[in-house]
Protein backbone atom coordinates (compact mmCIF):
# COMPACT_ATOMS: atom_id res chain seq x y z
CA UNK A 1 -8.90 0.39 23.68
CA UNK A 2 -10.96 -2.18 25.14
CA UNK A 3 -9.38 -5.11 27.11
CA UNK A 4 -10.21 -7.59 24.53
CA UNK A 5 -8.23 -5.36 21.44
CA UNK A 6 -5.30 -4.83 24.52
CA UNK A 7 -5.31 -8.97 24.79
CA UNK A 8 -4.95 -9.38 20.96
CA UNK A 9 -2.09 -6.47 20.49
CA UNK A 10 -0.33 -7.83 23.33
CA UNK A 11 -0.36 -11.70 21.68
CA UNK A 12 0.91 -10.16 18.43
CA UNK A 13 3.83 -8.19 20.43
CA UNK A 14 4.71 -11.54 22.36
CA UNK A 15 4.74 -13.78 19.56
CA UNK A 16 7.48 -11.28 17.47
CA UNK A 17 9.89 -13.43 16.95
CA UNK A 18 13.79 -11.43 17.36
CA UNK A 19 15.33 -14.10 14.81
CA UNK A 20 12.15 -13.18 12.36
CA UNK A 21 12.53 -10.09 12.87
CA UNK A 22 16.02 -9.61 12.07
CA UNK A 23 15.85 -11.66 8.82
CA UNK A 24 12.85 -9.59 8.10
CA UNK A 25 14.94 -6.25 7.90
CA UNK A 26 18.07 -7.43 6.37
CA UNK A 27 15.84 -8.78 3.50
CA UNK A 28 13.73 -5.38 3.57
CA UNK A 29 17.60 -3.49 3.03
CA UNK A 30 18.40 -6.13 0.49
CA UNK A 31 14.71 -5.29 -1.47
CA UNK A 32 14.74 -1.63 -0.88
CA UNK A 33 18.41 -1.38 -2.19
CA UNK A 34 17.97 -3.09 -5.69
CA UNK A 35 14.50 -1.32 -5.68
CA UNK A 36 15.91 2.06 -5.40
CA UNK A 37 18.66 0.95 -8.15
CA UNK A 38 15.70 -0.21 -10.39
CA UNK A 39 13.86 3.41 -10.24
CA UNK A 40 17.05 5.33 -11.90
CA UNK A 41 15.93 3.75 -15.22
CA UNK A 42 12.03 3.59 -14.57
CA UNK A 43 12.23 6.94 -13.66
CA UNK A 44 13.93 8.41 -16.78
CA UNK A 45 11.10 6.34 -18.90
CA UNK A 46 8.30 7.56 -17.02
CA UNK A 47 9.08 11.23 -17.25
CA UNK A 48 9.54 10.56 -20.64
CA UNK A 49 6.15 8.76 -21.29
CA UNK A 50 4.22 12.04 -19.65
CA UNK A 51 6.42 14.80 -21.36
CA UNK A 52 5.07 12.98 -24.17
CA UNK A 53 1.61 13.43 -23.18
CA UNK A 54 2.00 17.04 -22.60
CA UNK A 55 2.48 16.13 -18.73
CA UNK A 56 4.85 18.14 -17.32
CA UNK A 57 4.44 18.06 -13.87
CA UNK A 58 6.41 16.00 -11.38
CA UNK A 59 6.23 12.06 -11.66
CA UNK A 60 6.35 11.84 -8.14
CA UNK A 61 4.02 11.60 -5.65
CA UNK A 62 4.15 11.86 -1.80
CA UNK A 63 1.21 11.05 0.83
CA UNK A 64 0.74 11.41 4.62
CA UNK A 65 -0.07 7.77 5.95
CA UNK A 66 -0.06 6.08 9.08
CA UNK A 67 2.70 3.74 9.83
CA UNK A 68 3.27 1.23 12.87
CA UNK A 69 2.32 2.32 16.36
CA UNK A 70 0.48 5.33 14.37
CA UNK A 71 3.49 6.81 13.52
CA UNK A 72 2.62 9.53 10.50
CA UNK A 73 5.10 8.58 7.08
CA UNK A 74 5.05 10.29 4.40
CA UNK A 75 5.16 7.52 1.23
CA UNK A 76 6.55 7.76 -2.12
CA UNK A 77 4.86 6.69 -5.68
CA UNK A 78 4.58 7.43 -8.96
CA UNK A 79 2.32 9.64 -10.18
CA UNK A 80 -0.20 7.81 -11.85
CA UNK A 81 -3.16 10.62 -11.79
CA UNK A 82 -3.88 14.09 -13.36
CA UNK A 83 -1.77 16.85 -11.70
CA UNK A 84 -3.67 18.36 -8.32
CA UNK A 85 -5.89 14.80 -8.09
CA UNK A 86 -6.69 15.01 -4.41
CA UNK A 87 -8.38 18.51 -5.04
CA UNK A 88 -10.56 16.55 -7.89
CA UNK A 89 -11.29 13.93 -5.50
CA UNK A 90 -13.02 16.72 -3.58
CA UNK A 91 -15.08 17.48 -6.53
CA UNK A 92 -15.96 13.86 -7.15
CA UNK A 93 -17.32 12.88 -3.62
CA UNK A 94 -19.62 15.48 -3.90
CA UNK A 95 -21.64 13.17 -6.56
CA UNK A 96 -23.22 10.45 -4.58
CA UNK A 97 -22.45 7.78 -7.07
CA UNK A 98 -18.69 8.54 -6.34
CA UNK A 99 -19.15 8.87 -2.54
CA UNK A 100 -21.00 5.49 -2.19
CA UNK A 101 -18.15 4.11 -3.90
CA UNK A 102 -15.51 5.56 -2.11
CA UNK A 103 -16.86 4.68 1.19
CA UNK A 104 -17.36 1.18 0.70
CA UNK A 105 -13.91 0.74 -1.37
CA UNK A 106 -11.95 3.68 -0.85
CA UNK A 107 -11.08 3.99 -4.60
CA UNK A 108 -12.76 3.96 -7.17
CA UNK A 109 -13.46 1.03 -10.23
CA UNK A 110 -13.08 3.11 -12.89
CA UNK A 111 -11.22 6.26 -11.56
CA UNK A 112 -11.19 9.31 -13.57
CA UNK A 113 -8.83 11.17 -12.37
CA UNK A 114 -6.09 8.09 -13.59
CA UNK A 115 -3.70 9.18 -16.57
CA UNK A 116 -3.09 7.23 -19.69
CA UNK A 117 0.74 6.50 -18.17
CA UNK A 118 -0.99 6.16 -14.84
CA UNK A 119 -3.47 3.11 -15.99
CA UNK A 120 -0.18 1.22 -17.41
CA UNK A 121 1.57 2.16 -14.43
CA UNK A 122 -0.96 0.27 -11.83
CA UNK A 123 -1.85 -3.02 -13.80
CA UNK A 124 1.56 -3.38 -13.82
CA UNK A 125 1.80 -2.21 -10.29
CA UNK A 126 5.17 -0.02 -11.01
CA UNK A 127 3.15 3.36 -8.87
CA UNK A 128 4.53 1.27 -6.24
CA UNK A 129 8.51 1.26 -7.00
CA UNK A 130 9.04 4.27 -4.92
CA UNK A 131 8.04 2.85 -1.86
CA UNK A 132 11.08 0.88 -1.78
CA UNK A 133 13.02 4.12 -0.84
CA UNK A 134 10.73 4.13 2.71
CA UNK A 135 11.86 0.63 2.79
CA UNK A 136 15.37 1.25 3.15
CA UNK A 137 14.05 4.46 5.64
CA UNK A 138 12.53 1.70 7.96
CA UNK A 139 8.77 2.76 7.78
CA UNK A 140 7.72 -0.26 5.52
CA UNK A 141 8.56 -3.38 5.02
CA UNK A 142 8.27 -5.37 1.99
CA UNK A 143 5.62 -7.48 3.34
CA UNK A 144 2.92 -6.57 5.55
CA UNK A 145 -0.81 -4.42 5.55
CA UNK A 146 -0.96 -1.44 3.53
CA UNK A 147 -0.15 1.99 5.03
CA UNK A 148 -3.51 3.43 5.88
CA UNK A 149 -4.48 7.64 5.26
CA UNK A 150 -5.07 9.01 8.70
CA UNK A 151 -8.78 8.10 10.12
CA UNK A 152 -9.34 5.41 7.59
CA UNK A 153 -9.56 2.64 9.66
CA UNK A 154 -11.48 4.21 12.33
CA UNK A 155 -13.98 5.96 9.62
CA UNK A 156 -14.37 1.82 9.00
CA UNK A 157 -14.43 0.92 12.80
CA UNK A 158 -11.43 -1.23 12.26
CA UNK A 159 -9.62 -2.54 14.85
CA UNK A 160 -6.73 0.34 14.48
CA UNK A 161 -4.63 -1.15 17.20
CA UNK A 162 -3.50 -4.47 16.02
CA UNK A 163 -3.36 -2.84 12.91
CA UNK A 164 -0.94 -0.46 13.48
CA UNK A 165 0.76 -3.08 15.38
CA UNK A 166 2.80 -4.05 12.48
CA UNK A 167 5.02 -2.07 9.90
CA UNK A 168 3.09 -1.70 6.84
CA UNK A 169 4.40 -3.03 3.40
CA UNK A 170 4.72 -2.29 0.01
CA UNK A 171 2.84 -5.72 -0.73
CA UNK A 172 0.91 -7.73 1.94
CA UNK A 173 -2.32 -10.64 2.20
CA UNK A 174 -4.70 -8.45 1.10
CA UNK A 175 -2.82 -7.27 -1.78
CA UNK A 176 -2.39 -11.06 -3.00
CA UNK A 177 -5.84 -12.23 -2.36
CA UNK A 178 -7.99 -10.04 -4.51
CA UNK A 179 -6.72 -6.22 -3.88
CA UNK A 180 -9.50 -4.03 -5.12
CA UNK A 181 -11.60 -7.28 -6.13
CA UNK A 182 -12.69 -6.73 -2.27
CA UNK A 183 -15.00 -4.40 -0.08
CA UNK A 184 -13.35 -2.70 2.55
CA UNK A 185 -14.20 -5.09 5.34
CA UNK A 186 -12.98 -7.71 3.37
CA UNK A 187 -9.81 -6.14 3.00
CA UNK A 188 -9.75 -5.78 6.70
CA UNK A 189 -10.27 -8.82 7.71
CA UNK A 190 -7.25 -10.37 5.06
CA UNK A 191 -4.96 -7.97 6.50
CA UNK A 192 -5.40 -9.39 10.58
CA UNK A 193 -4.94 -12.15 9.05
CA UNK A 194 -1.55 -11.51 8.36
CA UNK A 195 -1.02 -9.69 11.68
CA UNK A 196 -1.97 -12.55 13.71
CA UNK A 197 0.02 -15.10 11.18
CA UNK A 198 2.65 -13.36 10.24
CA UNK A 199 6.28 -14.93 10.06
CA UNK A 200 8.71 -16.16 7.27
CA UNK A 201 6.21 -18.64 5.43
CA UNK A 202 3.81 -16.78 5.34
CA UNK A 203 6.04 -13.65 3.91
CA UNK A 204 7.58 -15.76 1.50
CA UNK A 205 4.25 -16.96 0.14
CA UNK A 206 2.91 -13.21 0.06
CA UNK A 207 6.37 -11.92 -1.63
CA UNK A 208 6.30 -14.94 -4.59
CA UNK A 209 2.70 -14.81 -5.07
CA UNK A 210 2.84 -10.87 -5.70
CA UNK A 211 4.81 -11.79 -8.64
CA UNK A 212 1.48 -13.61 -10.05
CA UNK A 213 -0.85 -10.97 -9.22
CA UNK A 214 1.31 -8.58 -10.66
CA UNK A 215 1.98 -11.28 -13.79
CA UNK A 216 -1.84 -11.70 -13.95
CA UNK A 217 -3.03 -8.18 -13.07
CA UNK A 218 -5.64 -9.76 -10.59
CA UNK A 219 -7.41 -7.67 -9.28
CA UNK A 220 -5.52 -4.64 -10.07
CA UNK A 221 -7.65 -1.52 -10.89
């Protein structure tokens, strides 16, 4: 790390507020709890929805990220893709049209490895629900920068230390100021924001306006 990323970490560390911080927790318990209460009936529809289809695999899904001081999580979602869809994604990057895609975005516009019950799913953003259960675990928060795969950021030469000096959140800057609308260095930038801003305003503003983007579908894809 050079001393210049050491200098930045170190201001973010310093300026953690303990008051902030515990307000920030009891409302990520409060979340995660009526979250996890929510999923009992979202669950039961969603398994029906895919039985319908044929779709009998599990509705869940679970992926390795990288949580606060690069701590490895495992997070939990809905399914919204065709059964064995990181094996397709294999498949797909070998077309170059996909792999200039996925480098600059790391998803894809029109993905087609997405299930019927999967696109209805993420324009409405309920893939996410799940999550709340690593809420209440402690490795996200509601609010902060999305949980990165493992050597995304550096493939991106991001600065992975102030990053990672956060917890990541279900929902976060970047999520409420265009999502997928931006390139990856967009994104990037939108999420230090938050790093270096962070506190309650600027949570509360991130946590009502995901209600909008959610409402509105912007840019959801």
């Amino acid at each position: 790390m050079n001393s210049g990323a050491v200098m930045e970490v170190e201001s973010v560390r310093e300026n953690e507020n303990v008051f902030y911080v515990i307000i920030k927790r009891l409302f990520d318990i409060v979340c995660g709890l009526i979250g996890v209460i929510l999923l009992i009936p979202l669950t039961i529809i969603i398994k029906i929805a895919y039985m319908a289809t044929g779709d009998f695999y599990s509705i869940f899904y679970t992926q390795e990220r990288v949580g606060k001081n690069g701590k490895m999580i495992h997070i939990y979602k809905y399914r919204s893709m065709c059964y064995k869809a990181d094996e397709k994604l294999k498949d797909l990057l070998k077309q170059k049209k996909y792999k200039d895609e996925w480098d600059k975005f790391q998803k894809f516009a029109d993905d087609p490895r997405i299930t019927k019950i999967g696109k209805i799913i993420r324009k409405c953003s309920i893939d996410e629900m799940p999550q709340f259960i690593n809420v209440l675990k402690g490795d996200l928060s509601v609010v902060g920068p999305r949980p990165l795969v493992p050597g995304e950021i550096e493939k991106h030469g991001g600065n992975k230390e102030l990053y990672e000096s956060v917890k990541p959140g279900i929902t976060g800057w970047w999520a409420v100021n265009g999502r997928s609308a931006k390139d990856y260095e967009e994104r990037l930038e939108l999420e230090y924001y938050y790093v270096n801003n962070r506190g309650l305003a600027l949570d509360a503003k991130t946590f009502f306006k995901t209600f909008k983007v959610i409402k509105t579908h912007e840019g959801a894809k």
